[in-house]
Protein backbone atom coordinates (compact mmCIF):
# COMPACT_ATOMS: atom_id res chain seq x y z
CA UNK A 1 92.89 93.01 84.26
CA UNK A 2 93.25 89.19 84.41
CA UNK A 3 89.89 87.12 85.47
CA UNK A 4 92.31 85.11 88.58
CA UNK A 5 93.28 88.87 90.37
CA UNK A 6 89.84 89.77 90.51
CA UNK A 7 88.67 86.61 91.64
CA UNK A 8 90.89 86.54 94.41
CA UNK A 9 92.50 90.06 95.27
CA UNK A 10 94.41 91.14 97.86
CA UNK A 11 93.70 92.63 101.07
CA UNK A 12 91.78 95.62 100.96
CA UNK A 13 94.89 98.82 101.19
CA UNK A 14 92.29 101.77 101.11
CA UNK A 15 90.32 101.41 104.23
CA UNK A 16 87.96 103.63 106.49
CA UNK A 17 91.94 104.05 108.53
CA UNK A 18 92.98 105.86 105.37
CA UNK A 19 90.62 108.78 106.39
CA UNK A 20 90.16 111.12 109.01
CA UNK A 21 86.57 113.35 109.02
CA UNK A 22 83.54 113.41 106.68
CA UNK A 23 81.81 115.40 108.92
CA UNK A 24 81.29 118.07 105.93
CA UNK A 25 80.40 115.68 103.68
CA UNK A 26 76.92 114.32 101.95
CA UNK A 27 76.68 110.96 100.15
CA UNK A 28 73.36 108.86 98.71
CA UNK A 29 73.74 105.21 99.00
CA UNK A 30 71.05 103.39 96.72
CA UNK A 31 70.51 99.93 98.24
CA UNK A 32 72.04 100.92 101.86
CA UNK A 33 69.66 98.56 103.71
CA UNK A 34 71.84 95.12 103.50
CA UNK A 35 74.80 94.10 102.26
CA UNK A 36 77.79 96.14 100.28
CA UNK A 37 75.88 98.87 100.92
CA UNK A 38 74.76 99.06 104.50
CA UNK A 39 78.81 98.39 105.25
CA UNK A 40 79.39 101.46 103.41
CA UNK A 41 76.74 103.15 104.82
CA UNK A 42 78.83 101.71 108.37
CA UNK A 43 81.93 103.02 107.07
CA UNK A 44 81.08 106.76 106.09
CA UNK A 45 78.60 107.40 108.76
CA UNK A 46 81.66 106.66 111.34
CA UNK A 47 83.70 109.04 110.14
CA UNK A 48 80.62 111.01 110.72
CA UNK A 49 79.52 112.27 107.23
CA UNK A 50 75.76 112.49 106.55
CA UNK A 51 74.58 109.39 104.58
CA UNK A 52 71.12 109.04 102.11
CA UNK A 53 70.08 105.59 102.55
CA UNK A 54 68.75 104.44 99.65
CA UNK A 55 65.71 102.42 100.81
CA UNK A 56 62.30 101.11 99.50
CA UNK A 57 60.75 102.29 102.24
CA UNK A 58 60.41 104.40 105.19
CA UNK A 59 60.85 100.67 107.39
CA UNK A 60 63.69 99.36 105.99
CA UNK A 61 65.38 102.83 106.69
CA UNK A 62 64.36 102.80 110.03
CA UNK A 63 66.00 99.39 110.42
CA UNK A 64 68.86 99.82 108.80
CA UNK A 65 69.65 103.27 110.42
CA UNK A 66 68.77 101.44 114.34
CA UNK A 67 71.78 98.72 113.12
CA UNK A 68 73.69 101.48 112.14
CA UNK A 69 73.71 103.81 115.09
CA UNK A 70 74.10 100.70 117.09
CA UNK A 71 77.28 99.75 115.69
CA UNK A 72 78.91 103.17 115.95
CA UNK A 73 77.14 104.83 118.66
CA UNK A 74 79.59 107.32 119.38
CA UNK A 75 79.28 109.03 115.34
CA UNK A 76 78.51 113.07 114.81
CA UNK A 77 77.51 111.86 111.49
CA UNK A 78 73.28 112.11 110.11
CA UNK A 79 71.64 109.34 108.54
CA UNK A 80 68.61 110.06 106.25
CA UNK A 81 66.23 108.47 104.14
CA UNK A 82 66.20 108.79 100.44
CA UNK A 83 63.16 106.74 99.79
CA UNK A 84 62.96 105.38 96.27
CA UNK A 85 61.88 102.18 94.36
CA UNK A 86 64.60 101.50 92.00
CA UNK A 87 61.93 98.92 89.88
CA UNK A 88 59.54 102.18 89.99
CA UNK A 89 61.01 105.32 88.16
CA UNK A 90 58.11 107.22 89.25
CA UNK A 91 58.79 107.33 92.76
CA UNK A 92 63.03 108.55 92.10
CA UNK A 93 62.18 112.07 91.16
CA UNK A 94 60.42 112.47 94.71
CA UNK A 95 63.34 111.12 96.32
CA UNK A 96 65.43 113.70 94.81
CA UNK A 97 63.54 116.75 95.30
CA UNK A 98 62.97 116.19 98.92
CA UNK A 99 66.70 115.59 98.72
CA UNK A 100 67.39 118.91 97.01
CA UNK A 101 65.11 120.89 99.29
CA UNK A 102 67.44 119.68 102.61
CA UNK A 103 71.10 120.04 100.92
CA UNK A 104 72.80 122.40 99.17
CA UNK A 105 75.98 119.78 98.62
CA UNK A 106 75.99 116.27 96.99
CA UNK A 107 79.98 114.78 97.18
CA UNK A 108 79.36 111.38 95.96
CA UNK A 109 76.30 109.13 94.37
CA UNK A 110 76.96 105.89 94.59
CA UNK A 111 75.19 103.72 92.12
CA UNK A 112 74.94 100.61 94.55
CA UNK A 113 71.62 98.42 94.45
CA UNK A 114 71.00 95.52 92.51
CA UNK A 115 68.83 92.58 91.59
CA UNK A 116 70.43 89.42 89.96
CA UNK A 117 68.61 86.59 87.85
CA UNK A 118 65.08 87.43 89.09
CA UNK A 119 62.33 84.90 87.99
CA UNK A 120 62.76 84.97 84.42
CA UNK A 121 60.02 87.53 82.74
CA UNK A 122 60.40 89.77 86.12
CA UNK A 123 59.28 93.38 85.44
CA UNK A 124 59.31 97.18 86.87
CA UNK A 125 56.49 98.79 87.59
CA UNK A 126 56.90 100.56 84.34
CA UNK A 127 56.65 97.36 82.54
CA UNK A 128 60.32 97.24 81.77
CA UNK A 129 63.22 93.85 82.63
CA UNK A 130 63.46 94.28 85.98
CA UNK A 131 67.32 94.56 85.51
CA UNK A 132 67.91 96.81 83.28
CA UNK A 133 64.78 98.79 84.78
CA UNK A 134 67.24 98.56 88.21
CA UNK A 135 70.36 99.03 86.90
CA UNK A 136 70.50 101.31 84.02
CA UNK A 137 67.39 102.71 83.48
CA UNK A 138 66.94 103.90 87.46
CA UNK A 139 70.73 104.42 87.31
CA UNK A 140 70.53 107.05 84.40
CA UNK A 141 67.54 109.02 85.81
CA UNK A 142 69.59 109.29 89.40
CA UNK A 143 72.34 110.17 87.38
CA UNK A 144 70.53 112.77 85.53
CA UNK A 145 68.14 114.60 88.07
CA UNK A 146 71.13 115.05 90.38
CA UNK A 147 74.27 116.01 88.23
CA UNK A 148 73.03 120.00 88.69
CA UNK A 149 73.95 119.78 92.57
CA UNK A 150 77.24 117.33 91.62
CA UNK A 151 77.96 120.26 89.38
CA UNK A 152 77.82 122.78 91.21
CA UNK A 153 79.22 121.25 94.61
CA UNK A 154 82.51 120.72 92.13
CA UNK A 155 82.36 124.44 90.99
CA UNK A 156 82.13 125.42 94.62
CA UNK A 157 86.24 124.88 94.94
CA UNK A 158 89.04 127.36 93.31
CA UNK A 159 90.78 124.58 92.00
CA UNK A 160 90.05 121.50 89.93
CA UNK A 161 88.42 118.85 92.63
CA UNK A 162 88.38 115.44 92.22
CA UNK A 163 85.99 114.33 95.41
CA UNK A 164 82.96 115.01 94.01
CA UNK A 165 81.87 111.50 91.98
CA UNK A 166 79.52 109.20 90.85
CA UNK A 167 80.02 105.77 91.45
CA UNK A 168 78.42 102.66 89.21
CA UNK A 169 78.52 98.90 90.57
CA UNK A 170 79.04 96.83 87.64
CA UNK A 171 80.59 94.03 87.75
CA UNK A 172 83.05 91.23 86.78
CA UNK A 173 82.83 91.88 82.99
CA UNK A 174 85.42 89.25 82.41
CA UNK A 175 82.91 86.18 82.35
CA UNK A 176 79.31 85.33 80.96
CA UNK A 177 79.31 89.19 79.39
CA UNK A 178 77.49 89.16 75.69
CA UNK A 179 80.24 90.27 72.97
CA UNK A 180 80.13 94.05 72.89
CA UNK A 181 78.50 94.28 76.26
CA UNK A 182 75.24 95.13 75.27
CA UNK A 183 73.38 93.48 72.45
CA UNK A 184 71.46 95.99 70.83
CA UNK A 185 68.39 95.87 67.91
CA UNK A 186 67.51 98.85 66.27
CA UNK A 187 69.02 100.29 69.08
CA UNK A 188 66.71 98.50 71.61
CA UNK A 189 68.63 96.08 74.34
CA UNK A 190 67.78 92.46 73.31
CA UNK A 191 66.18 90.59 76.07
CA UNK A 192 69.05 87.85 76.84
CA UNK A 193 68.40 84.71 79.51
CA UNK A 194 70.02 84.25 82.33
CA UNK A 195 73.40 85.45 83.63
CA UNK A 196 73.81 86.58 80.37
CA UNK A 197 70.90 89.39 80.65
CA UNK A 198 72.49 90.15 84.48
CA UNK A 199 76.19 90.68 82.64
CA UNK A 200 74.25 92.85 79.71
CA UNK A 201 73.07 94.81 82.00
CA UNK A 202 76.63 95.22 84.28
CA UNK A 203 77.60 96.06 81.38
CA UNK A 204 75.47 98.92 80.38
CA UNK A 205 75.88 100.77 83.69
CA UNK A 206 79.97 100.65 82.56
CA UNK A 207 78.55 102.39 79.30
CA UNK A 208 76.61 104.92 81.39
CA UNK A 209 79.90 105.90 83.15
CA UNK A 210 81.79 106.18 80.18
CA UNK A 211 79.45 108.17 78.36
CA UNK A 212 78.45 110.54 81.19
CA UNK A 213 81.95 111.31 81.01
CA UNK A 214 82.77 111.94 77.64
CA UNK A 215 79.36 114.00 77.14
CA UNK A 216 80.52 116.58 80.02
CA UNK A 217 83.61 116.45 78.67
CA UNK A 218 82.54 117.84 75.23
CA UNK A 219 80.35 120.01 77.08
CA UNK A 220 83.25 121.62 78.73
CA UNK A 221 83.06 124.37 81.85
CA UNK A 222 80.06 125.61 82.65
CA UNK A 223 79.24 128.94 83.67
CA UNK A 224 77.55 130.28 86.83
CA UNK A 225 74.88 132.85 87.09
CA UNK A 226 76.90 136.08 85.85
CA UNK A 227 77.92 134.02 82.98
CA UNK A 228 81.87 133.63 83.78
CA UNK A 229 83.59 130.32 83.41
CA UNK A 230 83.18 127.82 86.38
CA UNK A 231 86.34 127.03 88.24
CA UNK A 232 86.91 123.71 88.24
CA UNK A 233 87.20 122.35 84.40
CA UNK A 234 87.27 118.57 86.09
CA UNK A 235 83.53 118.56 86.21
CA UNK A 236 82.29 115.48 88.38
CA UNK A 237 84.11 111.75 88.12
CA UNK A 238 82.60 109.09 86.84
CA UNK A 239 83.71 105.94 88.27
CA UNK A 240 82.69 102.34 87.24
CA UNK A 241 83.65 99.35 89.18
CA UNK A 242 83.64 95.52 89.64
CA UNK A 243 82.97 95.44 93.60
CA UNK A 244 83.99 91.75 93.88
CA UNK A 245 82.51 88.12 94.85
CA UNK A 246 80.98 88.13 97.83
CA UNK A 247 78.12 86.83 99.97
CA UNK A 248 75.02 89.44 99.96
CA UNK A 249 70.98 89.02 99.06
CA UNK A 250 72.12 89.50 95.79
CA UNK A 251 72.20 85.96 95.19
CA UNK A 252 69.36 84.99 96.87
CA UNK A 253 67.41 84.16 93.72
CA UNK A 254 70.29 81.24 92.86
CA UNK A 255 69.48 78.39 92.89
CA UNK A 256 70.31 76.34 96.68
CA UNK A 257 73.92 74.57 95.33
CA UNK A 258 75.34 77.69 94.31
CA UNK A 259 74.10 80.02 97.00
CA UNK A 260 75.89 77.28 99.14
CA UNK A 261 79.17 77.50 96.90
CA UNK A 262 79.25 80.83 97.36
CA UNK A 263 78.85 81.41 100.89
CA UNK A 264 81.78 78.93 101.08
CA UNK A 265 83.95 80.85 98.87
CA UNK A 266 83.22 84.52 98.90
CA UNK A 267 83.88 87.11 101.39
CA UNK A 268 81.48 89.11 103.40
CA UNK A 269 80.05 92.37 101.99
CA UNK A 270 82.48 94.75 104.12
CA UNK A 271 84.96 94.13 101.11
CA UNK A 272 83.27 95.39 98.35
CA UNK A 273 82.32 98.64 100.63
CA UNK A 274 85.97 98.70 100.24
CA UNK A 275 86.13 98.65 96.42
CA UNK A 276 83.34 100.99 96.68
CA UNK A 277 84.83 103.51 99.33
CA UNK A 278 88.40 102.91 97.03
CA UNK A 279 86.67 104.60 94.09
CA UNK A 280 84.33 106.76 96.18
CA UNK A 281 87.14 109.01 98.02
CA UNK A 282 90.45 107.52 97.18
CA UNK A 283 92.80 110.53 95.66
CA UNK A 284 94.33 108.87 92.82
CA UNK A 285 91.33 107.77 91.09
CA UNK A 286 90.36 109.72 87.61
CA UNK A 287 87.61 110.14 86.17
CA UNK A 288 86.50 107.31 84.06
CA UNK A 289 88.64 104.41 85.74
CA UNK A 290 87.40 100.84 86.15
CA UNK A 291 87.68 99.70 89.75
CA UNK A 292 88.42 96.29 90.55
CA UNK A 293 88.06 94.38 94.22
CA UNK A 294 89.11 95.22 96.76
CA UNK A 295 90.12 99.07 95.73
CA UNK A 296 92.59 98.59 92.95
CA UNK A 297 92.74 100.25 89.52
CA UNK A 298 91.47 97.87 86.70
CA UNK A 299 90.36 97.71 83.06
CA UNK A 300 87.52 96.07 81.29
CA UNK A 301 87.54 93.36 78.45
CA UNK A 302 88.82 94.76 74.99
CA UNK A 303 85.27 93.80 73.54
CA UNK A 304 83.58 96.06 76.05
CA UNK A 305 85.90 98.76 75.80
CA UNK A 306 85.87 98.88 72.33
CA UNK A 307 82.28 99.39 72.18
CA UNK A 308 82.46 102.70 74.34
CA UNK A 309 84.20 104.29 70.43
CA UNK A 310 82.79 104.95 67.10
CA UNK A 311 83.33 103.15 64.08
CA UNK A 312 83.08 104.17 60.38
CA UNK A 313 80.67 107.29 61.05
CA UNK A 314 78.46 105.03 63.53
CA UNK A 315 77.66 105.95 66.86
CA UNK A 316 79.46 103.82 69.47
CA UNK A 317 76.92 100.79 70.97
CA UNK A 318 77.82 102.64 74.37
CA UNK A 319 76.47 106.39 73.08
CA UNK A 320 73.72 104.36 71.56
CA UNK A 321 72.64 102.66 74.98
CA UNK A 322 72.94 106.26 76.93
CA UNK A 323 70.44 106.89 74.44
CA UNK A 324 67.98 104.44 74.75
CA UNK A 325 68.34 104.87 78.15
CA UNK A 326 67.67 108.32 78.06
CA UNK A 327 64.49 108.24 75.94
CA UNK A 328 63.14 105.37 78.12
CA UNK A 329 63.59 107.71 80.81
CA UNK A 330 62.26 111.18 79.61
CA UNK A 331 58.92 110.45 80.69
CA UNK A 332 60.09 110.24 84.44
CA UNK A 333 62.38 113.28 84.83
């Protein structure tokens, strides 16, 4: 999809109007205390679904869930805290077992929070970029701890179902992206400057999508405890997505002239809670589709996609990534 529609889309068409009740549904928002993903948080709590706010602390939940009750007041919905540092992967496996302890359903994770051009040299408290730490590393271990109860909240239906998904922010992969997406050294992410790094890393999380996919594709149905075939072969979605340019704390590490550009030019965060609800819950999306602003299908550059296949007997750049990702990660699971 062309740089110029995804810099300046159309009105939003899938909207919190296009649905009726979430009242039996359970989502986890990672960075739901500002911006994209406090709208969301907005937008599924009043249709009164229970919402996991992804938030650093028990605090910034409290404040976040005061501005959301205020706003819809009237909401049967339950907002809870799924505290987690995203820059510490020590503290995301408590997160999700106090999760798993209160719900027996999971319909969609969405992949939201973010950190962009930190002071260069910024780490995790694992010692790793504080980027990729945030948005691949943290991503994969969410991804990983919690795809049992995806799993089996898709199994749970006597027909193939297509609501329960995992979502992953990435971003506009059109500009400032390294060629192949991710630049890897003996299978190690190099450590880029700059926007570049931030793009590397938008990139990656598309990689995790794809290959989160293709792996439970290979792996086929599963089986449940008396051994029989599962009954929904569509397994969970995987969803990546460019949410759009807008105005958020994501950019408050920019530098004063282009934080003022931008709050000229962009929109507010409600619209990319719209590219996010699009690929969240909208019915035609498949698993594996590239979401572009504000709730459109899209596609990625042919560099990047061409990276997610193998070549010659090699192992794709995208399987890999999931890899290092996944070894970086065993430690924490």
């Amino acid at each position: 999809m062309s740089t110029p529609t995804q810099l300046f889309p159309p009105c939003p068409a899938f909207t919190e109007k296009s649905l009726v009740d979430l009242s039996s549904k359970v989502y986890i928002i990672t960075g739901a205390t500002s911006g994209v993903g406090l709208e969301l948080a907005k937008i599924l709590y009043s249709l009164h679904a229970t919402v996991y706010i992804g938030a650093r602390s028990h605090e910034r939940f409290n404040t976040a869930s005061s501005d959301i009750n205020a706003e819809h007041p009237t909401s049967k919905g339950t907002l809870k805290p799924f505290i987690a540092d995203l820059s510490s992967l020590s503290t995301i496996k408590p997160a999700v077992t106090h999760f798993l302890a209160n719900e027996h359903r999971l319909d969609v994770l969405f992949l939201n929070a973010g950190v962009m051009t930190p002071p260069a040299g910024s780490k995790t408290a694992d010692g790793f970029d504080l980027e990729m730490g945030v948005h691949c590393l943290a991503g994969f271990l969410l991804v990983s701890l919690l795809q049992p109860i995806l799993s089996n909240t898709a199994s749970h239906f006597c027909h193939p179902n297509t609501s329960i998904r995992v979502v992953y922010v990435s971003s506009l992969l059109n500009l400032s992206t390294p060629n192949g997406g991710v630049q890897l050294s003996s299978g190690v992410p190099k450590q880029l400057s700059g926007m570049q790094h931030y793009m590397q890393t938008k990139a990656g999380i598309y990689f995790l999508a794809q290959e989160f996919s293709r792996r439970q594709k290979e792996k086929g149905p599963g089986t449940d405890e008396q051994g029989l075939e599962t009954r929904n072969p569509a397994g969970v979605l995987h969803v990546a997505l460019n949410p759009g340019l807008m105005k958020t704390e994501l950019q408050r590490h920019a530098p004063p002239p282009m934080r003022g550009i931008m709050g000229a030019v962009f929109k507010g965060p409600k619209y990319g809670a719209y590219t996010e609800l699009y690929a969240g819950l909208a019915p035609d999306v498949k698993d594996g589709d590239f979401v572009i602003p504000w709730g459109r299908k899209g596609c990625v550059p042919d560099h990047i996609r061409g990276s997610t296949g193998a070549k010659a007997g090699e192992k794709s750049v995208s399987a890999r990534f999931y890899e290092w990702c996944q070894e970086q990660a065993k430690p924490f699971m």
